[in-house]
Protein backbone atom coordinates (compact mmCIF):
# COMPACT_ATOMS: atom_id res chain seq x y z
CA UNK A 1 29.61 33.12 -15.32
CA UNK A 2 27.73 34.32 -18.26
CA UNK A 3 29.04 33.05 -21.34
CA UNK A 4 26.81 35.10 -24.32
CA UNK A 5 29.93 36.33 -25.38
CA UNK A 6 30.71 33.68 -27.35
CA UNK A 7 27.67 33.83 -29.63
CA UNK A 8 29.58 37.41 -30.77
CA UNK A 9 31.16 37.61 -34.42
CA UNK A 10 34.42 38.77 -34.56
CA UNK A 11 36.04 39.43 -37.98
CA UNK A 12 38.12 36.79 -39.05
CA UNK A 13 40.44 34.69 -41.64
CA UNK A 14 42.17 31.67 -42.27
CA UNK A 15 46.03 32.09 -42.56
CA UNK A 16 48.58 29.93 -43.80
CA UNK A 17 51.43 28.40 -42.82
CA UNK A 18 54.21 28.42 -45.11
CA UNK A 19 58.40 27.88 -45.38
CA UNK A 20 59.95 31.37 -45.45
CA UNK A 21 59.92 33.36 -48.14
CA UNK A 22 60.53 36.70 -49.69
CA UNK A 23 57.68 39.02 -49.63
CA UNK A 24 56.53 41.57 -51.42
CA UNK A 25 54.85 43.99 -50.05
CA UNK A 26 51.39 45.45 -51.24
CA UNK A 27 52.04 48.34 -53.47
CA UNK A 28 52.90 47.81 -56.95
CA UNK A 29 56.05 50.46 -56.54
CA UNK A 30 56.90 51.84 -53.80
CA UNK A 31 58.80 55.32 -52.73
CA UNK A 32 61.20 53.20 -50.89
CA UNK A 33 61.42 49.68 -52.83
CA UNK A 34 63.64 46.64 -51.84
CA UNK A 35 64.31 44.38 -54.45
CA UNK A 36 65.76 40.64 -53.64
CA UNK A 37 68.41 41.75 -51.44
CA UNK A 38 70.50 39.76 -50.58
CA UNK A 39 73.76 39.84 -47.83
CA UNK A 40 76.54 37.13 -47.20
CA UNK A 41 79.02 37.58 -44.93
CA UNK A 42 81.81 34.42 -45.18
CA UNK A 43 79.01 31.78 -46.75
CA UNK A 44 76.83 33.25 -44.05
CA UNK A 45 73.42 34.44 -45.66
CA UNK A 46 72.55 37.26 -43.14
CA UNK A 47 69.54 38.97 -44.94
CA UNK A 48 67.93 36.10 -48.22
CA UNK A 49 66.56 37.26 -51.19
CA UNK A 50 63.92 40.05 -48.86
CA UNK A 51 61.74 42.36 -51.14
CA UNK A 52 59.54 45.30 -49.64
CA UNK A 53 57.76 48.51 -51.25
CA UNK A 54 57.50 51.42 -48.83
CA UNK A 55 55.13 54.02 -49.85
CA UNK A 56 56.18 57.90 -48.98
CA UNK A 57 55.47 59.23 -45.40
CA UNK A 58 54.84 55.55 -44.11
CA UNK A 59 56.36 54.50 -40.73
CA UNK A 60 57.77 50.94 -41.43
CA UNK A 61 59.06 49.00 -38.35
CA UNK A 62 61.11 46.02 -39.13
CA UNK A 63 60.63 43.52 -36.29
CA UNK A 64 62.66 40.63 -35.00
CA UNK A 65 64.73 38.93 -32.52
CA UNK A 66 68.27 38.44 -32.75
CA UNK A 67 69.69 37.00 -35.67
CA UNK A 68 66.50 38.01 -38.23
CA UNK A 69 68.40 39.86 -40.30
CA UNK A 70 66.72 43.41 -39.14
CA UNK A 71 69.87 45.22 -38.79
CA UNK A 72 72.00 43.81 -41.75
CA UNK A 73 69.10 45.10 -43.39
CA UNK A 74 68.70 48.50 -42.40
CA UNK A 75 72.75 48.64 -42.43
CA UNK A 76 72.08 47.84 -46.20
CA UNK A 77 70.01 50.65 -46.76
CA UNK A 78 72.05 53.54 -44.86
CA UNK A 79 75.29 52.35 -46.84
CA UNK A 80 77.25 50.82 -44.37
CA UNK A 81 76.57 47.45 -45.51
CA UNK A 82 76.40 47.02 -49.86
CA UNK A 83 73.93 43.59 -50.80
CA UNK A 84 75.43 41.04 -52.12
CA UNK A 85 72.67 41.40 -54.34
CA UNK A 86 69.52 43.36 -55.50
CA UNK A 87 68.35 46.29 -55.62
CA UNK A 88 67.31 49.62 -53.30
CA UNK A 89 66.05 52.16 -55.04
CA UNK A 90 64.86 55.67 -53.15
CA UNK A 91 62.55 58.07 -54.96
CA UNK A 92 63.33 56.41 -58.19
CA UNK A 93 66.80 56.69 -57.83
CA UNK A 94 69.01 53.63 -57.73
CA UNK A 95 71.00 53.70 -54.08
CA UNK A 96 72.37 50.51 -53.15
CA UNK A 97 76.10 51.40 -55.11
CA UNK A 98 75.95 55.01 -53.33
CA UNK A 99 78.16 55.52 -50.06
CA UNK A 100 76.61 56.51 -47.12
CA UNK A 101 77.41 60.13 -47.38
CA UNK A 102 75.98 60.10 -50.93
CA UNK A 103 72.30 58.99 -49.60
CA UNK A 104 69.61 61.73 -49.15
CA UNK A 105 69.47 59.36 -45.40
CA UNK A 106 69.57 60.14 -42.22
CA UNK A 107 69.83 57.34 -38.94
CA UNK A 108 68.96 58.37 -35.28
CA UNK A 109 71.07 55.58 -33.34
CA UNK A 110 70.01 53.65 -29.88
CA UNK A 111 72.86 56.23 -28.26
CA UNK A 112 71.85 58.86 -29.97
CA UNK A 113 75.27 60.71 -30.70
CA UNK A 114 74.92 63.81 -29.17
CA UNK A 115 77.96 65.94 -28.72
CA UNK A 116 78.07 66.58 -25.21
CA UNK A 117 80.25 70.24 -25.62
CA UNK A 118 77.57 71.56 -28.02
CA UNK A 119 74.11 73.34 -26.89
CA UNK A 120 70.85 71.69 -28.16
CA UNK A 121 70.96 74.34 -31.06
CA UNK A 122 74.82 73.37 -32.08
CA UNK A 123 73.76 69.84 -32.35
CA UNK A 124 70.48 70.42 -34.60
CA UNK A 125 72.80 72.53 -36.58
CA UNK A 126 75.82 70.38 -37.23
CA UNK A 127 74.71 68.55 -39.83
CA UNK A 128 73.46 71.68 -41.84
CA UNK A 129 76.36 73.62 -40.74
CA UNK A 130 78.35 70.53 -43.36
CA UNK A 131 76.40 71.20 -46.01
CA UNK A 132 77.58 74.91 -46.23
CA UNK A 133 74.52 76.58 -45.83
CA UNK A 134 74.19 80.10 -44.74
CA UNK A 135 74.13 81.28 -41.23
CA UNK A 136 70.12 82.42 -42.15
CA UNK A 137 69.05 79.35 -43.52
CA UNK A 138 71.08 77.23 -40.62
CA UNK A 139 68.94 79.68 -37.94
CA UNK A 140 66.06 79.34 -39.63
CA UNK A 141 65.93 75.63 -39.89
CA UNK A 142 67.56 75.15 -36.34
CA UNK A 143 63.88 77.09 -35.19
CA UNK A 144 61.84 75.06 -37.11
CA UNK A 145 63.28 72.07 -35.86
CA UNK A 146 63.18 73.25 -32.08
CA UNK A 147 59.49 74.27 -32.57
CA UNK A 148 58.78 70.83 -34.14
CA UNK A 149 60.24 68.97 -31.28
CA UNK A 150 59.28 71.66 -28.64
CA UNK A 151 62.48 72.30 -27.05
CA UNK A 152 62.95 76.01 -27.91
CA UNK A 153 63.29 77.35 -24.27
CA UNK A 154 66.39 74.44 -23.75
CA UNK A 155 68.17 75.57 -26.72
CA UNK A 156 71.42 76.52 -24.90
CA UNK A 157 71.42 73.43 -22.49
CA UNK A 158 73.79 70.96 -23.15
CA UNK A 159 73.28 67.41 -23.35
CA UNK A 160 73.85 66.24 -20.02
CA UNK A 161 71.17 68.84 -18.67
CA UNK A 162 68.70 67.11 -20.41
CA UNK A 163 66.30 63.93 -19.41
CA UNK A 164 66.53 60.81 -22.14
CA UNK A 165 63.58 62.18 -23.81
CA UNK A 166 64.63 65.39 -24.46
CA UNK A 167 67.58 63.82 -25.76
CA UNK A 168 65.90 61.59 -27.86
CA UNK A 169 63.98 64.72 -29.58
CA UNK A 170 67.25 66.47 -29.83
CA UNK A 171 68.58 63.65 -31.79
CA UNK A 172 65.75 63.59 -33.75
CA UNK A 173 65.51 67.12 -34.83
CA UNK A 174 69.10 66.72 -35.69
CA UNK A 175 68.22 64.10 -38.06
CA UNK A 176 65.35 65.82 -39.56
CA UNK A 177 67.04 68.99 -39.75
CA UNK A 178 68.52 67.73 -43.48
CA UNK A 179 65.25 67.30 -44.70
CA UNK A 180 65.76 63.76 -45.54
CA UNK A 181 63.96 61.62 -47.97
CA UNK A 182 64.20 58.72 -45.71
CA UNK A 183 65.52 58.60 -41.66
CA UNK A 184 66.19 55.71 -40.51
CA UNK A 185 65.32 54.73 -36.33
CA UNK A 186 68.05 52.39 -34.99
CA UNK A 187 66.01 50.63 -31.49
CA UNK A 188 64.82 54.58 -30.96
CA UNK A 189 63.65 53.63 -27.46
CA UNK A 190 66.12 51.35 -26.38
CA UNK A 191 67.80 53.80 -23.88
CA UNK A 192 65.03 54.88 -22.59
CA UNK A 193 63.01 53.42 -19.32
CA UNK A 194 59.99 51.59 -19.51
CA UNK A 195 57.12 54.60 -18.43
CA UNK A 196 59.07 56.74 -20.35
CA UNK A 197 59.89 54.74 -23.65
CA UNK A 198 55.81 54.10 -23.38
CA UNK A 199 55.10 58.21 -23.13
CA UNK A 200 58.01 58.85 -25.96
CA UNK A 201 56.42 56.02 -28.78
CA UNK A 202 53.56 58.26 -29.43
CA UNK A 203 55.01 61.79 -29.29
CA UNK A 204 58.05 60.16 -31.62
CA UNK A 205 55.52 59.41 -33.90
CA UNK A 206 53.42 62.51 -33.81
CA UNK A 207 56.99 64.27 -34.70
CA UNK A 208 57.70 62.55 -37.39
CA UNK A 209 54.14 62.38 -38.67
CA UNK A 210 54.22 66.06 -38.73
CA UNK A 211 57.74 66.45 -40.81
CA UNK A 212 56.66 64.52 -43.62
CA UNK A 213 59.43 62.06 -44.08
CA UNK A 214 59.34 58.60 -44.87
CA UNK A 215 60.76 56.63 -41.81
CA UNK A 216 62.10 52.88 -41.78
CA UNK A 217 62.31 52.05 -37.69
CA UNK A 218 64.23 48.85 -36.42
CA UNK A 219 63.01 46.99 -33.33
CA UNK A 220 63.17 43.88 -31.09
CA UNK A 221 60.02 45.35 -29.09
CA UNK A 222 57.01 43.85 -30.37
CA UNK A 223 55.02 46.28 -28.27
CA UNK A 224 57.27 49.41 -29.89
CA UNK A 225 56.34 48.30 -33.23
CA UNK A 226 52.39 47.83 -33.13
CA UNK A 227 52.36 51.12 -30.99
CA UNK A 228 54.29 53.36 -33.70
CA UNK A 229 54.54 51.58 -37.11
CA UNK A 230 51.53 52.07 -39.83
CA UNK A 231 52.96 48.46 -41.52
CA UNK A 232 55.10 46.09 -39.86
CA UNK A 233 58.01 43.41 -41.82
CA UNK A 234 58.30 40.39 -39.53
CA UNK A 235 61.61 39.17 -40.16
CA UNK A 236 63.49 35.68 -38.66
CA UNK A 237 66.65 34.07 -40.18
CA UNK A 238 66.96 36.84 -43.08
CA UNK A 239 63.60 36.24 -44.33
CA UNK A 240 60.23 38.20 -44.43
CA UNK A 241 57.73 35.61 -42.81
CA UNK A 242 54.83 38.45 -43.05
CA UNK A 243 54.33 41.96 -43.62
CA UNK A 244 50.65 43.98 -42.77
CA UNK A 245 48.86 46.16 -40.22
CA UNK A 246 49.85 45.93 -36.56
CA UNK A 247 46.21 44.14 -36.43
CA UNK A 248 46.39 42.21 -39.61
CA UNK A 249 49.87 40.53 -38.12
CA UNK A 250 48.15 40.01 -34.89
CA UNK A 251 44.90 38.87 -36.05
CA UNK A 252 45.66 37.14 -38.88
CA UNK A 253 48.95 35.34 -38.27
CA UNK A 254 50.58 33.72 -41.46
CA UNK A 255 52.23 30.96 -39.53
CA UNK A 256 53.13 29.70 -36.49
CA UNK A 257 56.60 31.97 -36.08
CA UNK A 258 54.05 34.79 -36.20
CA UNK A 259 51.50 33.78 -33.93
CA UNK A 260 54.11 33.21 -31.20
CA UNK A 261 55.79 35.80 -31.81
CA UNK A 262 53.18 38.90 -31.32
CA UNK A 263 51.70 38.58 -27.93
CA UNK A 264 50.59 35.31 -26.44
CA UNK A 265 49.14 32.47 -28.31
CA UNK A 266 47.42 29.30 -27.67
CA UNK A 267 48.28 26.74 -30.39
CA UNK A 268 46.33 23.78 -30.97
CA UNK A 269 46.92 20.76 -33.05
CA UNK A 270 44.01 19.34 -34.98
CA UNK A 271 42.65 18.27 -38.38
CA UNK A 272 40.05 19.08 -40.16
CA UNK A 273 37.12 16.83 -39.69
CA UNK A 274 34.12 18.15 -41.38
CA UNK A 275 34.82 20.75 -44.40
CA UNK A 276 31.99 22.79 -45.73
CA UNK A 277 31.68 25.91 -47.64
CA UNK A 278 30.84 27.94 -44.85
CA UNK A 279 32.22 26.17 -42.01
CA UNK A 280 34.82 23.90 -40.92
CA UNK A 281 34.95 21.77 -37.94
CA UNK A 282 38.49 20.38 -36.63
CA UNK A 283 38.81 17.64 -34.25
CA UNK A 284 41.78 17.84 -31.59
CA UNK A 285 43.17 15.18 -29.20
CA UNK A 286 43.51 17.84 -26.43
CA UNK A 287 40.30 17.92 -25.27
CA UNK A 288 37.14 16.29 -26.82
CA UNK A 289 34.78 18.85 -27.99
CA UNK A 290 34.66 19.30 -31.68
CA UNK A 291 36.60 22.77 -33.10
CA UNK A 292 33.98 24.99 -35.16
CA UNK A 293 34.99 27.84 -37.26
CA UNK A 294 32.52 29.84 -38.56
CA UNK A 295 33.56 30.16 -42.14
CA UNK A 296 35.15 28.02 -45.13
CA UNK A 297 39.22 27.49 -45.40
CA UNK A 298 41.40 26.35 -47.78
CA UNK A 299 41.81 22.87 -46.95
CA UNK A 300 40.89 19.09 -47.03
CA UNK A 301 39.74 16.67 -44.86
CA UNK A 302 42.27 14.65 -42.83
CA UNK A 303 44.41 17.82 -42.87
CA UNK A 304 46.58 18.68 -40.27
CA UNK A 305 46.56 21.97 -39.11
CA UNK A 306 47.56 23.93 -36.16
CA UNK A 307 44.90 26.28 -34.35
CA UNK A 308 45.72 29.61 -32.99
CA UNK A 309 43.65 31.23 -29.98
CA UNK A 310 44.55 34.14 -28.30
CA UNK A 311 44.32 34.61 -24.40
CA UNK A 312 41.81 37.31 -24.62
CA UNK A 313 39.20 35.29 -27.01
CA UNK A 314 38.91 32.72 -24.20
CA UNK A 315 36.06 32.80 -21.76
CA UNK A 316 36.17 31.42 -18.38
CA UNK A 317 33.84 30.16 -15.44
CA UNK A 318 32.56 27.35 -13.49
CA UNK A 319 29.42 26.72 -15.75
CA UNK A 320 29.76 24.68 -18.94
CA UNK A 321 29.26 26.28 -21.61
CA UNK A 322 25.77 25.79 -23.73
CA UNK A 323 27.27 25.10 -27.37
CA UNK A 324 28.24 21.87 -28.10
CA UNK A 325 31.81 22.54 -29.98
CA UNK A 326 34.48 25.09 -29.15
CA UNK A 327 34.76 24.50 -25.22
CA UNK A 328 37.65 22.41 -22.71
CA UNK A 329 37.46 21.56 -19.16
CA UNK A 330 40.34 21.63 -17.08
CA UNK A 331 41.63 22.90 -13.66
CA UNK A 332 43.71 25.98 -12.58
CA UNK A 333 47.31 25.53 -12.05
CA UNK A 334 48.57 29.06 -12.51
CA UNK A 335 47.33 32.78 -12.09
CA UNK A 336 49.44 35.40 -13.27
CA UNK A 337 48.47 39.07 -12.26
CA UNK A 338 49.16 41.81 -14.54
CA UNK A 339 46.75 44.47 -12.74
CA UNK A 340 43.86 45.28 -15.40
CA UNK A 341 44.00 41.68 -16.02
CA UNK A 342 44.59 38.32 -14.73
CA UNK A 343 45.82 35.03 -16.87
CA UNK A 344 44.55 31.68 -16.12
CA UNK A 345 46.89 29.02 -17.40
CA UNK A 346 44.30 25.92 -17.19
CA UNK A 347 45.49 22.45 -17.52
CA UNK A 348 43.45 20.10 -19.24
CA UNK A 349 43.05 16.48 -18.74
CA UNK A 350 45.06 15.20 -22.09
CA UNK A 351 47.87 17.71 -20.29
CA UNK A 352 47.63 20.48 -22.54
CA UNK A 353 47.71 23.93 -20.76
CA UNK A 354 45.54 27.02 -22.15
CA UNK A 355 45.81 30.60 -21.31
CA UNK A 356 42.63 32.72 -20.51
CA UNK A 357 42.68 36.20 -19.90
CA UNK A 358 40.33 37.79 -17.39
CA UNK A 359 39.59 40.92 -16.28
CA UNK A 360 40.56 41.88 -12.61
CA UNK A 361 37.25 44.36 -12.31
CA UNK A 362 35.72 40.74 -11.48
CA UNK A 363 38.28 39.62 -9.50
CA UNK A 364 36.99 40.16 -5.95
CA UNK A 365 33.71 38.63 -7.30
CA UNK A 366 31.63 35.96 -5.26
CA UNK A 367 32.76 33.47 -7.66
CA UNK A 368 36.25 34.41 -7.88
CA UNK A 369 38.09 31.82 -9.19
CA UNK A 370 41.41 30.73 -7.66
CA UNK A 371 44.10 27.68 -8.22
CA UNK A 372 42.92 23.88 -8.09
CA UNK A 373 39.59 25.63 -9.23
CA UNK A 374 37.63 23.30 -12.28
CA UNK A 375 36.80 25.60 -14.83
CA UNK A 376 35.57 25.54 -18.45
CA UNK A 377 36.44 27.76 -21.17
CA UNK A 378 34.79 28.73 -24.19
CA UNK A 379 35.22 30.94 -27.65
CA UNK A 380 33.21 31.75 -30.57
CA UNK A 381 33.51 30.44 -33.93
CA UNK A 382 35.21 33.28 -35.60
CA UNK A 383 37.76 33.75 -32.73
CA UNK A 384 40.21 31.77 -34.05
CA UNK A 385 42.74 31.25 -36.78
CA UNK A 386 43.82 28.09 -38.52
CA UNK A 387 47.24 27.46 -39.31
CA UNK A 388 48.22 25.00 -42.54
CA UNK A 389 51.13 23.39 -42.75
CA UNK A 390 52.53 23.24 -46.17
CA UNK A 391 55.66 21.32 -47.16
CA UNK A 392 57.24 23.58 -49.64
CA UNK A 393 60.94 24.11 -50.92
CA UNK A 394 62.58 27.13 -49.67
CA UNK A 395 63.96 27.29 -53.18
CA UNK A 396 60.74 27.45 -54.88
CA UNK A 397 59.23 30.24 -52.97
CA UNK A 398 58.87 32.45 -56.01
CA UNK A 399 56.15 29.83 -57.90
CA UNK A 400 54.63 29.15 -53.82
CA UNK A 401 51.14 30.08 -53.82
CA UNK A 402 49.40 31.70 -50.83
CA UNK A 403 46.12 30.45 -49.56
CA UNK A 404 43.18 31.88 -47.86
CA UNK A 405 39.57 32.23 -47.33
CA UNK A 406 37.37 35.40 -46.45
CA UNK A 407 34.15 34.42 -44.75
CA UNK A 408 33.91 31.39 -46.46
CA UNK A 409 34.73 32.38 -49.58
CA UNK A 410 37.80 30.51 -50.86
CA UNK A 411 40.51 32.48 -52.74
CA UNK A 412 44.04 32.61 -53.60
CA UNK A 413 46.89 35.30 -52.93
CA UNK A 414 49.94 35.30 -55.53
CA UNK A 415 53.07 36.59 -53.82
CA UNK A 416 52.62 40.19 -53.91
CA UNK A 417 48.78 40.44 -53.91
CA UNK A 418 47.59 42.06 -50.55
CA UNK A 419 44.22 43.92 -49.33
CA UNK A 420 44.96 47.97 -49.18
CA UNK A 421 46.73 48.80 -45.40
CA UNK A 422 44.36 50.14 -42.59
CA UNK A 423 44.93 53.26 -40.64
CA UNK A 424 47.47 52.60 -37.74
CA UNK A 425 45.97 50.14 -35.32
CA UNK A 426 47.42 51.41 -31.84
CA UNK A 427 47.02 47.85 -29.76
């Protein structure tokens, strides 16, 4: 097994691990801006003190599993839910006192709502039809709309003549139709099958990419929201726990929640055992090489910290690896097969298991590995992130400090200070 991967440099940073706490996002104002919002329901605090800019024509997913606070949150900001406190303000205008039908807002919902006794072109133009606008102007936009979402040659079908997808784009043009200054995407491809809801993610966004509008999308689907969101809000128990990039959120984890919860993670625990400007090594009871990271954290020695690795980063083979830190022996005990790729969950002697992804173009090679098999694994020094625990009250998060480092450079992040977002990272 050749093992020069692990010489390679992969970008990097130290994240930290913090309490939750209310985030704000990177932009100074926003188009969209959420200002400590706050819901209650009976005592119950469903959605704590969350603060998020949204700049105009970005697709913001709001991601987490039930009971986050993701859907009290976008109830607040279609009208059907008013915060107990704070502030939502769209295109400088002040919305969270405003009824629903007040809000220049539209929602496409998981069901999508079609009437099933109108034609494709009587449900575009319902909504329009409401607002009192002439039969020119209602034809007009009902043409644009059917162009946008290509679905001019069904425009007399009804719904139940249609496939999910073209129901989903009927639902959409419906709810672009208004021209409104934000839509809102309730689980848009949670009706939908699994090939399909993976051909629909990118042709969603392509649609709505070419209207224009500013679109807040609400998901459980981690997959869903690093396909089709330009910025992601990671949400658990009404709090923000990290907002960035699709690869910022993967890459650079802020804490444990978020390192488990995109993709699959191995977490180590360790402390840091050797802490120099440029690199830090960490020394683990799971296995006993030394930990090396290539570049300087914010930390101290005799710190414990937690060490995130992801699946992919690992190398694996029956040769031990040349460096003298950052490697594990252990056996095979599991072999999952996912077609391009295989994962090796490897059991080390302290009992710790690690996952190691391979691919399956080697899988019919000579030295094919297989369960019971003794294998090492390896990774680089920049492959990983460290994770600090900090003991913090949840009631001082606003005076919390964020900590970092940047190719061992150490800095610090006040709550609200954030590098500029990166073009959509399709992972």
């Amino acid at each position: 097994m050749c093992w020069s991967a692990l010489g390679g440099v992969r970008s990097s940073m130290a994240s930290t691990e913090t309490t939750p706490q209310p985030h704000v996002a990177p932009y100074d104002s926003g188009y969209l801006s959420i200002s400590e919002v706050r819901k209650e329901f009976d005592g119950f605090v469903a959605v704590d003190a969350v603060s998020l800019q949204i700049r105009k024509g970005e697709m913001f997913a709001l991601l987490g599993g039930s009971g986050s606070g993701k859907s009290t949150l976008l109830r607040c900001l279609a009208g059907f839910d008013r915060p107990s406190s704070g502030r939502i303000v769209l295109d400088g205008q002040p919305i969270d006192a405003l009824p629903p039908y007040e809000r220049p807002i539209n929602m496409m919902f998981q069901s999508y709502a079609l009437f099933p006794h109108m034609s494709v072109e009587q449900n575009i133009a319902f909504g329009l039809k409401q607002e009192g606008l002439s039969k020119a102007a209602i034809a007009a936009r009902v043409g644009e709309m059917l162009e946008l979402v290509q679905l001019g040659a069904l425009a007399k079908r009804k719904p139940h003549l249609l496939s999910g997808g073209q129901q989903q784009r009927v639902a959409l043009a419906r709810s672009l139709a208004k021209r409104p200054k934000l839509l809102l995407l309730d689980e848009p491809m949670g009706a939908l099958d699994k090939k399909l809801r993976s051909q629909m993610q990118l042709e969603l966004v392509n649609i709505i990419e070419t209207s224009g509008v500013t679109c807040v999308m609400l998901t459980h689907d981690q997959e869903e929201a690093m396909t089709m969101a330009t910025r992601i809000a990671l949400m658990d128990q009404g709090w923000i726990q990290q907002v960035g990039t699709p690869d910022e959120i993967y890459e650079q984890p802020a804490n444990r929640f978020a390192a488990e919860f995109i993709g699959s993670v191995n977490l180590i625990d360790a402390v840091i055992a050797d802490d120099a400007p440029d690199y830090v090594g960490l020394k683990t009871s799971a296995f006993d090489a030394c930990i090396r990271i290539g570049h300087g954290i914010t930390g101290f020695e005799g710190q414990a910290v937690a060490f995130a690795l992801r699946p992919e980063k690992l190398a694996i083979g029956k040769d031990e690896p040349t460096q003298a830190c950052n490697k594990a022996q252990g056996v095979i005990e599991d072999i999952a097969y996912f077609g391009s790729h295989s994962v090796y969950h490897v059991r080390l002697p302290s009992g710790i298991k690690l996952m190691a992804n391979f691919a399956n173009r080697q899988r019919w090679a000579s030295e094919a590995l297989t369960w019971g098999d003794t294998v090492w694994v390896g990774w680089g020094e920049d492959d990983g992130v460290v994770l600090t625990v900090i003991h913090a009250n949840r009631r001082l998060h606003r005076h919390r400090v964020l900590l970092f480092a940047v190719h061992g450079v150490a800095a610090v992040r006040q709550p609200g200070q954030a590098r500029q977002p990166s073009a959509r990272s399709r992972l």
